[in-house]
C-alpha atoms as a PDB file:
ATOM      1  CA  UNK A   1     -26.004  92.066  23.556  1.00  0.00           C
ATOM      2  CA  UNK A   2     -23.930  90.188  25.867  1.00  0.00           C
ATOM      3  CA  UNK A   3     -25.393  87.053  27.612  1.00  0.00           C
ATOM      4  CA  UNK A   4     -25.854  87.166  31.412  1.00  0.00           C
ATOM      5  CA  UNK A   5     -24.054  84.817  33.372  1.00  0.00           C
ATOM      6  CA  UNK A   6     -25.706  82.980  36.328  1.00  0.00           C
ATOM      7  CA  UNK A   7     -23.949  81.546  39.168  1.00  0.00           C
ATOM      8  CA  UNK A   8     -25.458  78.858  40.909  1.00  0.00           C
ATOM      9  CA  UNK A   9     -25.072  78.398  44.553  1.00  0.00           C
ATOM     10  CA  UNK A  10     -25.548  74.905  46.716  1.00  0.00           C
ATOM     11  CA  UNK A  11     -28.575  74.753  47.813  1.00  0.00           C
ATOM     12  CA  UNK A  12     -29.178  74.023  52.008  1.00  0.00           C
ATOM     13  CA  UNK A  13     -29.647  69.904  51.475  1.00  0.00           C
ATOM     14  CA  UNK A  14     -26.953  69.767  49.568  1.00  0.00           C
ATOM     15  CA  UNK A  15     -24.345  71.125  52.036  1.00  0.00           C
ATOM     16  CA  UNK A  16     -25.856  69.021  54.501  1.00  0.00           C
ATOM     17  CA  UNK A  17     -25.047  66.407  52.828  1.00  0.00           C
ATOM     18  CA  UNK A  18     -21.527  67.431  52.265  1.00  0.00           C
ATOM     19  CA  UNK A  19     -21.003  68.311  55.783  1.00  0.00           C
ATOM     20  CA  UNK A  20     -22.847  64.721  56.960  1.00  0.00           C
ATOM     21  CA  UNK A  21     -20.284  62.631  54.351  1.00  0.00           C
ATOM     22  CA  UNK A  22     -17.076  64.557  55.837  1.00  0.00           C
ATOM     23  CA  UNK A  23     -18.048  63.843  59.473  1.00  0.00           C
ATOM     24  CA  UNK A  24     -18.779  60.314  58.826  1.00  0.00           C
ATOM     25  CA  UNK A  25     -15.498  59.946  57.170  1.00  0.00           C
ATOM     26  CA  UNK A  26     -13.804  61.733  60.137  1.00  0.00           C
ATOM     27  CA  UNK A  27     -15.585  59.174  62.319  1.00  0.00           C
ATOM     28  CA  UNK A  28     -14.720  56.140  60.376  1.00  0.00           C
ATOM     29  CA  UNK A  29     -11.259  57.113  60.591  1.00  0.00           C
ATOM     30  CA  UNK A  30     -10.930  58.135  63.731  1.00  0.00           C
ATOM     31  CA  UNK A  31     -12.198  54.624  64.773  1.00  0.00           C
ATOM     32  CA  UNK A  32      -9.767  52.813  62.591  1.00  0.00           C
ATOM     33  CA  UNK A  33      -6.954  55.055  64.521  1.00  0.00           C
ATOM     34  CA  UNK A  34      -8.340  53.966  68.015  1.00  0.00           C
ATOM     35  CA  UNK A  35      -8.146  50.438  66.879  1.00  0.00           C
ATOM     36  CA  UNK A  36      -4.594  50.478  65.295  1.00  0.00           C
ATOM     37  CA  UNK A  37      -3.457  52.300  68.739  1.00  0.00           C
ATOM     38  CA  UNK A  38      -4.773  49.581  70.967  1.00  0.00           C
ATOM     39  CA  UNK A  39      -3.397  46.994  68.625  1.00  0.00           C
ATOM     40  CA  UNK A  40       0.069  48.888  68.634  1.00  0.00           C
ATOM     41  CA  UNK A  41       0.491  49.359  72.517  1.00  0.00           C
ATOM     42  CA  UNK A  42      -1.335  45.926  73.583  1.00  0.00           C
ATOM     43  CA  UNK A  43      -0.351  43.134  71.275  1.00  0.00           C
ATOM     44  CA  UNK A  44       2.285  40.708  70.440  1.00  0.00           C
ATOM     45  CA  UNK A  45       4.004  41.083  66.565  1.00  0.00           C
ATOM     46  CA  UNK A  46       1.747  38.326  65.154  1.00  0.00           C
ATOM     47  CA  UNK A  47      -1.205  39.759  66.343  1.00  0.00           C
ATOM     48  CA  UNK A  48      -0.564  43.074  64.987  1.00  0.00           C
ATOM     49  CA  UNK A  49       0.030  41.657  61.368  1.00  0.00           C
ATOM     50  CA  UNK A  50      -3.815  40.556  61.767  1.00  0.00           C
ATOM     51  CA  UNK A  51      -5.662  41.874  64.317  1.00  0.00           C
ATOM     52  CA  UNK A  52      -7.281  45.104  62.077  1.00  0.00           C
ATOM     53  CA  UNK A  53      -8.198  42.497  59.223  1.00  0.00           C
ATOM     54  CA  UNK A  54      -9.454  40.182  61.187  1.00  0.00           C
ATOM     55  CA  UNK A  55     -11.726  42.909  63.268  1.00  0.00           C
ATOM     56  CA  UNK A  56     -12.614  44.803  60.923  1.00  0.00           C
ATOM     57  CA  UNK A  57     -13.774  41.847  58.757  1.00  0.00           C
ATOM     58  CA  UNK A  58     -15.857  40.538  62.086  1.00  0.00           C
ATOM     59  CA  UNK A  59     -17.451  43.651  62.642  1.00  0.00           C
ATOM     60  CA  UNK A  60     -18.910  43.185  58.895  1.00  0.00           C
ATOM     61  CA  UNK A  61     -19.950  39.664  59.977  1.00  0.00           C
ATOM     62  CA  UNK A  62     -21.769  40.983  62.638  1.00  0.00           C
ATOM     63  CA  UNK A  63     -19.225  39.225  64.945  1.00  0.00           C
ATOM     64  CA  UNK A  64     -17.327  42.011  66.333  1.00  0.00           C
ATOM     65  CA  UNK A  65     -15.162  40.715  69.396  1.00  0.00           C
ATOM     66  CA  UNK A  66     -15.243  43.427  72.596  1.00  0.00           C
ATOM     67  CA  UNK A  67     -11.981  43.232  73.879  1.00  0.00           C
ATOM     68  CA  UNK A  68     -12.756  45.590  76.651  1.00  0.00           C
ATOM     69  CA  UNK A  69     -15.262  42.872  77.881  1.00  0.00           C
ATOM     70  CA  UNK A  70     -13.314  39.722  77.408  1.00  0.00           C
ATOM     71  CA  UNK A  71     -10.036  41.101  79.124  1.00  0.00           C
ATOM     72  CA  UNK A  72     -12.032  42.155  81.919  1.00  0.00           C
ATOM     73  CA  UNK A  73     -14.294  39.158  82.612  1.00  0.00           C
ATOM     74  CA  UNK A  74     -11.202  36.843  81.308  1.00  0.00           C
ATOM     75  CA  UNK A  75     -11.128  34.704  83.934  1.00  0.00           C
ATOM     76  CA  UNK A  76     -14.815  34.055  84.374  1.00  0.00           C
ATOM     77  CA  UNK A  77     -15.699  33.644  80.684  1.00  0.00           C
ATOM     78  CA  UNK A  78     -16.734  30.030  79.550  1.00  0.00           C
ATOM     79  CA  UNK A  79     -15.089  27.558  77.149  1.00  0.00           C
ATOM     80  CA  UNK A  80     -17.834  28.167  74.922  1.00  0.00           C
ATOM     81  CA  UNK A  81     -18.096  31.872  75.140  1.00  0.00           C
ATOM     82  CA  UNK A  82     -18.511  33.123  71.775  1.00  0.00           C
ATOM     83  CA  UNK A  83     -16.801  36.333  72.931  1.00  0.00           C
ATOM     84  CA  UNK A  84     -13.691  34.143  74.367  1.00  0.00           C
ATOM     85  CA  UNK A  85     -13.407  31.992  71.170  1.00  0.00           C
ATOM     86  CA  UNK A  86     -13.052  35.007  68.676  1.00  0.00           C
ATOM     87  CA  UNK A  87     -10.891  36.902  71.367  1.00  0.00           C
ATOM     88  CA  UNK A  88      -9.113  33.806  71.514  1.00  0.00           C
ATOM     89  CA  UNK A  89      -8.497  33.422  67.420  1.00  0.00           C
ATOM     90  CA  UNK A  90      -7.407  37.133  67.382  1.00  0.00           C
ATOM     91  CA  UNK A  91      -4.741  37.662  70.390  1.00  0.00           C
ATOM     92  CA  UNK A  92      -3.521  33.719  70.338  1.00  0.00           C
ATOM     93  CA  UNK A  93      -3.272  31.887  67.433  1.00  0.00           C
ATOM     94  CA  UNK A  94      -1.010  32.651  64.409  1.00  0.00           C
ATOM     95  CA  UNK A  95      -1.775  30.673  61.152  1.00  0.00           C
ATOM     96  CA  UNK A  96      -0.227  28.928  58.700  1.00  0.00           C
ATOM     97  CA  UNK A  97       2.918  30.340  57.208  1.00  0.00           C
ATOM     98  CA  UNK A  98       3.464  30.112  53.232  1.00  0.00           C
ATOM     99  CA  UNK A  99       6.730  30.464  53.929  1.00  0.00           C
ATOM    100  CA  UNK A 100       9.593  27.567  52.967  1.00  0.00           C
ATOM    101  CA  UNK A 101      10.636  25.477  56.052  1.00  0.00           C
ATOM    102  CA  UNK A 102      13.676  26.819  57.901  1.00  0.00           C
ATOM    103  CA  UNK A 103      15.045  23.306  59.801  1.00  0.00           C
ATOM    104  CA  UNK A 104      18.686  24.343  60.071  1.00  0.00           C
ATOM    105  CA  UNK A 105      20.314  21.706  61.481  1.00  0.00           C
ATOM    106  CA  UNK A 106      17.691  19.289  62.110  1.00  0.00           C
ATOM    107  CA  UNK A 107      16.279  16.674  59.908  1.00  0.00           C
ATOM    108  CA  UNK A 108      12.772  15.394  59.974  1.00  0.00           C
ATOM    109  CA  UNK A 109      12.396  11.407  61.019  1.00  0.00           C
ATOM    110  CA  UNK A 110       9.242   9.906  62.231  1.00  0.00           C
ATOM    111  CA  UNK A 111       8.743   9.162  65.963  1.00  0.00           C
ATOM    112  CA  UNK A 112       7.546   5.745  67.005  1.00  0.00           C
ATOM    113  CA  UNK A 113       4.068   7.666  67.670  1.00  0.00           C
ATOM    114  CA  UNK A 114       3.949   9.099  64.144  1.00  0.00           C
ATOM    115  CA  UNK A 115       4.955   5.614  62.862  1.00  0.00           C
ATOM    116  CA  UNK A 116       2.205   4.139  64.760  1.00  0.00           C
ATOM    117  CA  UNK A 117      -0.519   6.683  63.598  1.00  0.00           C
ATOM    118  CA  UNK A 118       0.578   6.252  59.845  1.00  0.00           C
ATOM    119  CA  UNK A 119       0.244   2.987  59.972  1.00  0.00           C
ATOM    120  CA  UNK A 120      -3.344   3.185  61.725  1.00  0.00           C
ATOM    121  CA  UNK A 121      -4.877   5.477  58.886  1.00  0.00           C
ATOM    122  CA  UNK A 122      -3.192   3.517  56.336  1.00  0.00           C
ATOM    123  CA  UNK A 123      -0.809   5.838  54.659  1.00  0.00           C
ATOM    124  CA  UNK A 124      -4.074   9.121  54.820  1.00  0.00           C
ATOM    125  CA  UNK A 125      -2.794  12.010  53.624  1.00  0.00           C
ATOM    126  CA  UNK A 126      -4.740  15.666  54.071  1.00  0.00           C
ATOM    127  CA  UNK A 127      -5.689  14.902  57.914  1.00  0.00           C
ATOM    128  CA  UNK A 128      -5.357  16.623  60.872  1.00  0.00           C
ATOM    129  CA  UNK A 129      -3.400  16.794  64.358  1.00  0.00           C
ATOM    130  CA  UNK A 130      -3.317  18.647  67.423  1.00  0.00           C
ATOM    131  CA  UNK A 131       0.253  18.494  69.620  1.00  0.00           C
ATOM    132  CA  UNK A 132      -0.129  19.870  72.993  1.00  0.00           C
ATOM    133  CA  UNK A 133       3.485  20.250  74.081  1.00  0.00           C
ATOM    134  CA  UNK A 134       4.984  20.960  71.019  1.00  0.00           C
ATOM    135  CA  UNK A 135       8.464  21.943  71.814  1.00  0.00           C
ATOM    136  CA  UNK A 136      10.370  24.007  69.114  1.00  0.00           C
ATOM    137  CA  UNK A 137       8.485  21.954  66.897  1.00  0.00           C
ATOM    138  CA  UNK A 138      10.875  19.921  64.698  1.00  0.00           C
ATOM    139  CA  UNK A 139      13.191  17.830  66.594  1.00  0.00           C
ATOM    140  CA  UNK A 140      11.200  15.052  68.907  1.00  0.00           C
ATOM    141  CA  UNK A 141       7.904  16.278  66.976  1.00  0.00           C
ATOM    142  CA  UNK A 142       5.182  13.939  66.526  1.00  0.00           C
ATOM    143  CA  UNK A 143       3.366  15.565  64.217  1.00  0.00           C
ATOM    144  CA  UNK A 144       6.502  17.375  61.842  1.00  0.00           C
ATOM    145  CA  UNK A 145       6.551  13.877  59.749  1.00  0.00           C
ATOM    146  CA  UNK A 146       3.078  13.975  58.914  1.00  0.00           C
ATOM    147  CA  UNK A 147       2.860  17.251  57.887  1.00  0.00           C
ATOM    148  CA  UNK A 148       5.943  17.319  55.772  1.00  0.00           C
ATOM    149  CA  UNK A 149       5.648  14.198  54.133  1.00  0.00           C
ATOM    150  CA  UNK A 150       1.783  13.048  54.496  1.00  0.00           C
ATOM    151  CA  UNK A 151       0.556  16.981  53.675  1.00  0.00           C
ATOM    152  CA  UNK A 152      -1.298  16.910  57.270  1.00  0.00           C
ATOM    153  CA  UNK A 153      -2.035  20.257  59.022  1.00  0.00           C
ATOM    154  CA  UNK A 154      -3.585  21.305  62.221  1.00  0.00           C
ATOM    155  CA  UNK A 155      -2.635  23.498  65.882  1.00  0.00           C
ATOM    156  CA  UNK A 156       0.804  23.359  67.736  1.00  0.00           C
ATOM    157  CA  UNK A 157      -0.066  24.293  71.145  1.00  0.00           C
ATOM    158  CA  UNK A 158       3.001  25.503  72.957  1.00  0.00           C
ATOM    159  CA  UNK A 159       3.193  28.012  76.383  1.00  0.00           C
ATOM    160  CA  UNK A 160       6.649  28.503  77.358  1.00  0.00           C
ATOM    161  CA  UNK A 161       7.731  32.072  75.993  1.00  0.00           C
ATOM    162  CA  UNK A 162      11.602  30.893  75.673  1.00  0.00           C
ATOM    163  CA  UNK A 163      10.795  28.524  72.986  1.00  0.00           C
ATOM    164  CA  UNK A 164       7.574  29.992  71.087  1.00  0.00           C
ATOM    165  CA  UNK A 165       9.939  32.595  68.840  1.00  0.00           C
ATOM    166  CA  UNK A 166      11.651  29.347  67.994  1.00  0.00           C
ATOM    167  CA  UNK A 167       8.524  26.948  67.327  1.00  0.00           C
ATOM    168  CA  UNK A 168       7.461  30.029  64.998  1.00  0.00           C
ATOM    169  CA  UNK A 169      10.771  30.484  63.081  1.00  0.00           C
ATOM    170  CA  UNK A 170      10.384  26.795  61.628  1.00  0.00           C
ATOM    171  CA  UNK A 171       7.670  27.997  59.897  1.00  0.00           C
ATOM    172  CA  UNK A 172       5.440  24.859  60.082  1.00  0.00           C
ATOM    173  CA  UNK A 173       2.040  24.642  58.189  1.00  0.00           C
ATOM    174  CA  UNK A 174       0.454  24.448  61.181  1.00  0.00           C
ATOM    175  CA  UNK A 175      -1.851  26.992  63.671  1.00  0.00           C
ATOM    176  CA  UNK A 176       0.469  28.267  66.363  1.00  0.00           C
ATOM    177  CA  UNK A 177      -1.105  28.554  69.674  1.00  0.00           C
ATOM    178  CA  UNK A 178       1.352  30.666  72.490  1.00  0.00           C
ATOM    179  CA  UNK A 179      -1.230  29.419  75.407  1.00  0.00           C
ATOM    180  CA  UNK A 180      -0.996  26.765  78.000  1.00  0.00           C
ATOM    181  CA  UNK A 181      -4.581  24.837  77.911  1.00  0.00           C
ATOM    182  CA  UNK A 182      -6.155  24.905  80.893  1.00  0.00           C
ATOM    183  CA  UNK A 183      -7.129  22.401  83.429  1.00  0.00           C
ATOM    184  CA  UNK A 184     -10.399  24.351  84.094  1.00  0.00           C
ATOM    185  CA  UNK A 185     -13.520  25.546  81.939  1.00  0.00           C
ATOM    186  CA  UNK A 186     -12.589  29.062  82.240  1.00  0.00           C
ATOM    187  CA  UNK A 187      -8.996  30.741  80.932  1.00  0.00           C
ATOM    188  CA  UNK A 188      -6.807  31.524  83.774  1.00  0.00           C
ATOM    189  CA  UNK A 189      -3.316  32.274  84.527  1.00  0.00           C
ATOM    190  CA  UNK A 190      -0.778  29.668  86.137  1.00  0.00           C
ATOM    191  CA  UNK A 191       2.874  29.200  87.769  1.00  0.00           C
ATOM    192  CA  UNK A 192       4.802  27.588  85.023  1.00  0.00           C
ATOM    193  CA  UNK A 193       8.292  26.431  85.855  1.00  0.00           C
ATOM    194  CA  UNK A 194      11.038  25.682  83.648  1.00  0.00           C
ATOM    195  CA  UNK A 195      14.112  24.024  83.885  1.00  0.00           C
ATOM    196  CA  UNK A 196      16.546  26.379  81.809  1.00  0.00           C
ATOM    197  CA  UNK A 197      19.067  23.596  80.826  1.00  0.00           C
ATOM    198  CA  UNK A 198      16.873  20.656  80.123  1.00  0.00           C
ATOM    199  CA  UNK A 199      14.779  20.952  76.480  1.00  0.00           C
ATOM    200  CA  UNK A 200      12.606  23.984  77.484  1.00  0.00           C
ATOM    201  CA  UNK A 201      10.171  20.970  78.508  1.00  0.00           C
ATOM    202  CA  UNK A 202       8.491  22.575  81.737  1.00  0.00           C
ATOM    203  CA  UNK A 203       5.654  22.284  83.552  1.00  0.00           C
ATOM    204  CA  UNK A 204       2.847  23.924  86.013  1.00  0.00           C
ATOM    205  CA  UNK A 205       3.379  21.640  88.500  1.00  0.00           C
ATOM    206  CA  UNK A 206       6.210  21.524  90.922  1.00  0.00           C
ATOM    207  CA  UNK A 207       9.442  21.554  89.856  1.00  0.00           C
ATOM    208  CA  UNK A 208      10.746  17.669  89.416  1.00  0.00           C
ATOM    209  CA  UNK A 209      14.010  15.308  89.768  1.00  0.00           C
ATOM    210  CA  UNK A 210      15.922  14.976  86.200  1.00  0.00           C
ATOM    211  CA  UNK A 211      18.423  13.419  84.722  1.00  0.00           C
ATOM    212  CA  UNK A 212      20.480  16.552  84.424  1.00  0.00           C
ATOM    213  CA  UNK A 213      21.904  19.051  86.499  1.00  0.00           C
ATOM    214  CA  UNK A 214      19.826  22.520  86.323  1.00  0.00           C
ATOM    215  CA  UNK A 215      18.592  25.604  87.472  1.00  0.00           C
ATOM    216  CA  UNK A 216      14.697  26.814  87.585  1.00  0.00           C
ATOM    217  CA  UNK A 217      12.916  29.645  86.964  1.00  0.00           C
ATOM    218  CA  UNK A 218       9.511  30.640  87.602  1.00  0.00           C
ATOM    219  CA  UNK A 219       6.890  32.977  85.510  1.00  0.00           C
ATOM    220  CA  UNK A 220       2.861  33.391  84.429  1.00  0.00           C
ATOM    221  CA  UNK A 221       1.503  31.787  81.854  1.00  0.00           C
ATOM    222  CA  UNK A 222      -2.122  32.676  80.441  1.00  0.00           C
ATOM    223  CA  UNK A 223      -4.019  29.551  80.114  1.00  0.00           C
ATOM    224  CA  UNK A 224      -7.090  28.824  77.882  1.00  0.00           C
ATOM    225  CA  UNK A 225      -9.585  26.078  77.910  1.00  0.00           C
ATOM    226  CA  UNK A 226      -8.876  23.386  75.173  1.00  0.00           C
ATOM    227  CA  UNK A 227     -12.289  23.296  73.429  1.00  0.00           C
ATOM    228  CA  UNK A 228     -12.048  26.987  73.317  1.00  0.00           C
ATOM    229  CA  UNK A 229      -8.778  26.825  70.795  1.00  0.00           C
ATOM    230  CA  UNK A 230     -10.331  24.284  68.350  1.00  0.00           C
ATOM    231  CA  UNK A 231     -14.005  26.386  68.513  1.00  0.00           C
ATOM    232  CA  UNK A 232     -11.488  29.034  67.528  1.00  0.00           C
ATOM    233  CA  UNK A 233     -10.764  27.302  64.459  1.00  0.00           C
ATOM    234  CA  UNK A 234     -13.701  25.385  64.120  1.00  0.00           C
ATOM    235  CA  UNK A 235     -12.858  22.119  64.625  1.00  0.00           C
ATOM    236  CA  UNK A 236     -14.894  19.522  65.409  1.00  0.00           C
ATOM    237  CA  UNK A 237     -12.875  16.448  64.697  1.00  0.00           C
ATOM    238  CA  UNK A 238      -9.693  15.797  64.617  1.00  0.00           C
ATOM    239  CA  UNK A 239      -7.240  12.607  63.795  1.00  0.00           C
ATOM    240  CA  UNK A 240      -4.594  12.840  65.380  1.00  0.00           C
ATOM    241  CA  UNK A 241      -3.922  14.700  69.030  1.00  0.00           C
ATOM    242  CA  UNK A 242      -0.639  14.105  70.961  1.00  0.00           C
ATOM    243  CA  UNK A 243      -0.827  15.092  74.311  1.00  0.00           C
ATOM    244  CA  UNK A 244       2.152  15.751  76.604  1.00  0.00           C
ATOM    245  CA  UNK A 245       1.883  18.923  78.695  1.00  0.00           C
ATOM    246  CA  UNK A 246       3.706  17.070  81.607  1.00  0.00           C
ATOM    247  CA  UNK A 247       1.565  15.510  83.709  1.00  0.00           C
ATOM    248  CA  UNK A 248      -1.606  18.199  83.385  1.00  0.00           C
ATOM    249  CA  UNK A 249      -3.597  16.200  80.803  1.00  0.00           C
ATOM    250  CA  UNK A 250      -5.689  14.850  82.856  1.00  0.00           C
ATOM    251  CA  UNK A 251      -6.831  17.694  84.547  1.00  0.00           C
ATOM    252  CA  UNK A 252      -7.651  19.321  81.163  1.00  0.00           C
ATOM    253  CA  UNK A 253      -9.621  16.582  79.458  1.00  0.00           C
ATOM    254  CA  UNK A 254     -11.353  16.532  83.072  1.00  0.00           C
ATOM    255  CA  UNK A 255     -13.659  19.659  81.751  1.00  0.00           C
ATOM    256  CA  UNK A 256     -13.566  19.164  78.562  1.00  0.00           C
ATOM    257  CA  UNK A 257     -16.645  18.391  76.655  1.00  0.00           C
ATOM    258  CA  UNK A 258     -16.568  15.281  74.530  1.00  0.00           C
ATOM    259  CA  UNK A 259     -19.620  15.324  73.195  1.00  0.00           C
ATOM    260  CA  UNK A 260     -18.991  18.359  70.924  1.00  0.00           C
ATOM    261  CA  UNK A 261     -15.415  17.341  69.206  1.00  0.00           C
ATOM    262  CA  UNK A 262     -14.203  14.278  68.920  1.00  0.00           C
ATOM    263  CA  UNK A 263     -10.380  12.973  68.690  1.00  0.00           C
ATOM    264  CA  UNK A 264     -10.093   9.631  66.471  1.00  0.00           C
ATOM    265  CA  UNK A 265      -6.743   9.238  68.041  1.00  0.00           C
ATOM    266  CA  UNK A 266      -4.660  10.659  71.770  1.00  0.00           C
ATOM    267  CA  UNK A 267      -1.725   9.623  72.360  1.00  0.00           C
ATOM    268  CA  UNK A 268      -1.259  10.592  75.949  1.00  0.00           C
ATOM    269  CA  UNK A 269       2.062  10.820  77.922  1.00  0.00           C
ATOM    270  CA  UNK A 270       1.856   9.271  81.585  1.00  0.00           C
ATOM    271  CA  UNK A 271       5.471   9.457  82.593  1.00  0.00           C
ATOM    272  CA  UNK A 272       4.106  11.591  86.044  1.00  0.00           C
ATOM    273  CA  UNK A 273       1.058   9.581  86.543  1.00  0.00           C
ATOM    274  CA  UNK A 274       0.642   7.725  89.932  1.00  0.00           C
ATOM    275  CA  UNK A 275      -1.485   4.377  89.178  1.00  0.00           C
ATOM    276  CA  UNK A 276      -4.380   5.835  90.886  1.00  0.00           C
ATOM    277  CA  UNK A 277      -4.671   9.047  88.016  1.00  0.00           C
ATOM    278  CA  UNK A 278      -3.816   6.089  85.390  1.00  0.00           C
ATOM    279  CA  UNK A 279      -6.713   4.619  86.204  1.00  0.00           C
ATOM    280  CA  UNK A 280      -8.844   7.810  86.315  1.00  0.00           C
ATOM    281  CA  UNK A 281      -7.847   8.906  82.603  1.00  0.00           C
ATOM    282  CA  UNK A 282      -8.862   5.510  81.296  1.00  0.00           C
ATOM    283  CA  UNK A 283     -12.266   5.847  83.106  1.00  0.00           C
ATOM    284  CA  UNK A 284     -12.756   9.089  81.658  1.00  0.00           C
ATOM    285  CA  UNK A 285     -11.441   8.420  78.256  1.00  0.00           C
ATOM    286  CA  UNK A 286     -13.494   5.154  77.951  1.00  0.00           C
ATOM    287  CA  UNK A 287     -16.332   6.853  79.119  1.00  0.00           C
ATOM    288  CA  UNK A 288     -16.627   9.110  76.322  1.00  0.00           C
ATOM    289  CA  UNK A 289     -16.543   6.639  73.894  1.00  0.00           C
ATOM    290  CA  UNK A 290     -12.388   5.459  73.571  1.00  0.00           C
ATOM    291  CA  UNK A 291     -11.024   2.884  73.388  1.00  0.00           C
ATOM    292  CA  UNK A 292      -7.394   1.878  75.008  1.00  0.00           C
ATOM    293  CA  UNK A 293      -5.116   0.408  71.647  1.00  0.00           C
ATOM    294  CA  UNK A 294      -1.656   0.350  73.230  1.00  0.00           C
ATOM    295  CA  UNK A 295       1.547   0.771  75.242  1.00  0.00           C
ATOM    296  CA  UNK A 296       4.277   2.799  73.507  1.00  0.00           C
ATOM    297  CA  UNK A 297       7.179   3.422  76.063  1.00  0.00           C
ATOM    298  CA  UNK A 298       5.430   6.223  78.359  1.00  0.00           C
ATOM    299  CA  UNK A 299       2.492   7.078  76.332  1.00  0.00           C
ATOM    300  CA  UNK A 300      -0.593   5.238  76.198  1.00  0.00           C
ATOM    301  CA  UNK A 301      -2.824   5.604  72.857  1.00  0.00           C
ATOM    302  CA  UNK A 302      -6.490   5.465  72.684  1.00  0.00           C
ATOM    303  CA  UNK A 303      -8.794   5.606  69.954  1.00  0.00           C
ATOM    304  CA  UNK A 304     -12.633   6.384  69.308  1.00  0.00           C
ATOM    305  CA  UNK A 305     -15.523   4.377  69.065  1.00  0.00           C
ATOM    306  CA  UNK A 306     -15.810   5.643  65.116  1.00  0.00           C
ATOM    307  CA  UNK A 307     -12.572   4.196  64.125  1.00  0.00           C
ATOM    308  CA  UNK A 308     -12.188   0.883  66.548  1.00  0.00           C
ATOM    309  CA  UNK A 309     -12.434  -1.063  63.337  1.00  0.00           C
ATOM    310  CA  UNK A 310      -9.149  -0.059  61.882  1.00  0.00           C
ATOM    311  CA  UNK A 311      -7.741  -1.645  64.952  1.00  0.00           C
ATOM    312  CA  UNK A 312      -8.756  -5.218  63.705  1.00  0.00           C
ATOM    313  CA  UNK A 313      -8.171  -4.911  59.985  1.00  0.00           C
END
């Protein structure tokens, strides 16, 4: 007698569970594809690299960034906008590279600020720096010494778009920042102009008298609030900061709050200073708990309250 076979079908909760898995697949993929267009059509190399890691990963967190909300309210959002600081992280600031250092030509050699600031910590190793204004990053660099030789680290801040690619190719152990820092509380965008055969070393002021002959030219820069940057990365002290944007430092230490981060060390450039705004940064600096050290050619160095003593020892 020949056995009877029986063929079992799916029941109804099962094949609503099949159907319910495949559309939220469909959905979760269809959201990843939104995001990778956006990313592909809106952002800068670097950015792209990260930015679906780095979302995706903050969405987990519970820290999802809107981007449709930031880059419409841009220019009203805070310094301390958690939206802005995350946006901020994601679309301008490139880390670290692991990558061996790619000098070329130039040699690394200590500047008489980087001298100075060895000296002052004693020989430290493992700290932390901030340059605002730093160039292509090697040659003149305040900060290259330390971090090749002293195994410091920390944020090159650096706006003009004709020498960022270059900054980046040195591939310095450093945060890369591709934003001017703003002399307001609030990001913004600016009139930079830059002197095309004179260092890259321009400005968003008015273009200025120097020592060599050249011509100008003239573009937007986006600008974002100091504090915002280090939030970004979430500093809250650092040891070294060498500031020389070209005469806007003042401006942008004028919002910026001091009682959340401190600096143990700015070295300041005051080459366009008139004696009246000389006298206004050391009222604000001294204010907020600095101390001025010293002279060194056209930069003037201050230090905090929290490291005075290593000024008498």
């Amino acid at each position: 007698m020949k056995k009877e076979t029986k063929i079992h079908s799916p029941s109804g909760g099962t094949i609503f569970r099949f159907i319910t898995r495949m559309y939220l697949s469909y959905a979760l993929l269809a959201l990843i594809l939104v995001l990778f267009l956006h990313l592909l059509f809106t952002s800068s190399p670097e950015t792209q690299r990260n930015y679906l890691g780095v979302q995706i990963l903050s969405a987990f967190k519970g820290q999802a960034v809107d981007i449709e909300y930031v880059e419409q309210n841009l220019l009203h959002l805070d310094q301390t906008d958690p939206q802005l600081i995350r946006y901020t992280r994601i679309r301008h600031l490139s880390p670290p590279t692991n990558l061996p250092y790619n000098f070329g030509a130039y040699g690394v050699s200590k500047t008489e600020m980087s001298e100075w600031v060895i000296k002052f910590f004693r020989n430290m190793t493992n700290g932390r720096f901030i340059e605002a204004g730093a160039n292509e990053g090697v040659f003149g660099s305040h900060t290259m010494w330390l971090e090749k030789e002293m195994n410091w680290t920390g944020l090159l801040v650096e706006c003009n778009p004709k020498i960022v690619p270059h900054l980046k190719t040195h591939h310095r152990n450093a945060w890369v920042a591709d934003v001017c820092l703003a002399p307001s509380p609030t990001p913004g965008i600016l009139n930079f102009s830059n002197p095309t055969n004179w260092t890259y070393s321009g400005t968003m002021k008015k273009p200025w008298n120097i020592p060599v002959s050249t011509k100008w030219e003239f573009f937007e820069v986006q600008t974002i609030p100091l504090y915002t940057l280090l939030a970004a990365l979430d500093y809250t002290s650092i040891d070294y900061f060498n500031f020389d944007v070209e005469g806007v430092e003042l401006a942008v230490l004028k919002t910026f709050p001091f009682d959340l981060i401190i600096f143990k060390v700015i070295i300041i450039e005051i080459y366009f200073y008139t004696a009246e705004e000389k006298k206004e940064l050391h009222e604000l600096l001294t204010s907020n708990g600095y101390i001025f050290a010293k002279d060194i050619s056209i930069d003037k160095i201050y230090v905090h309250n929290s490291v005075k003593h290593l000024l008498e020892q």
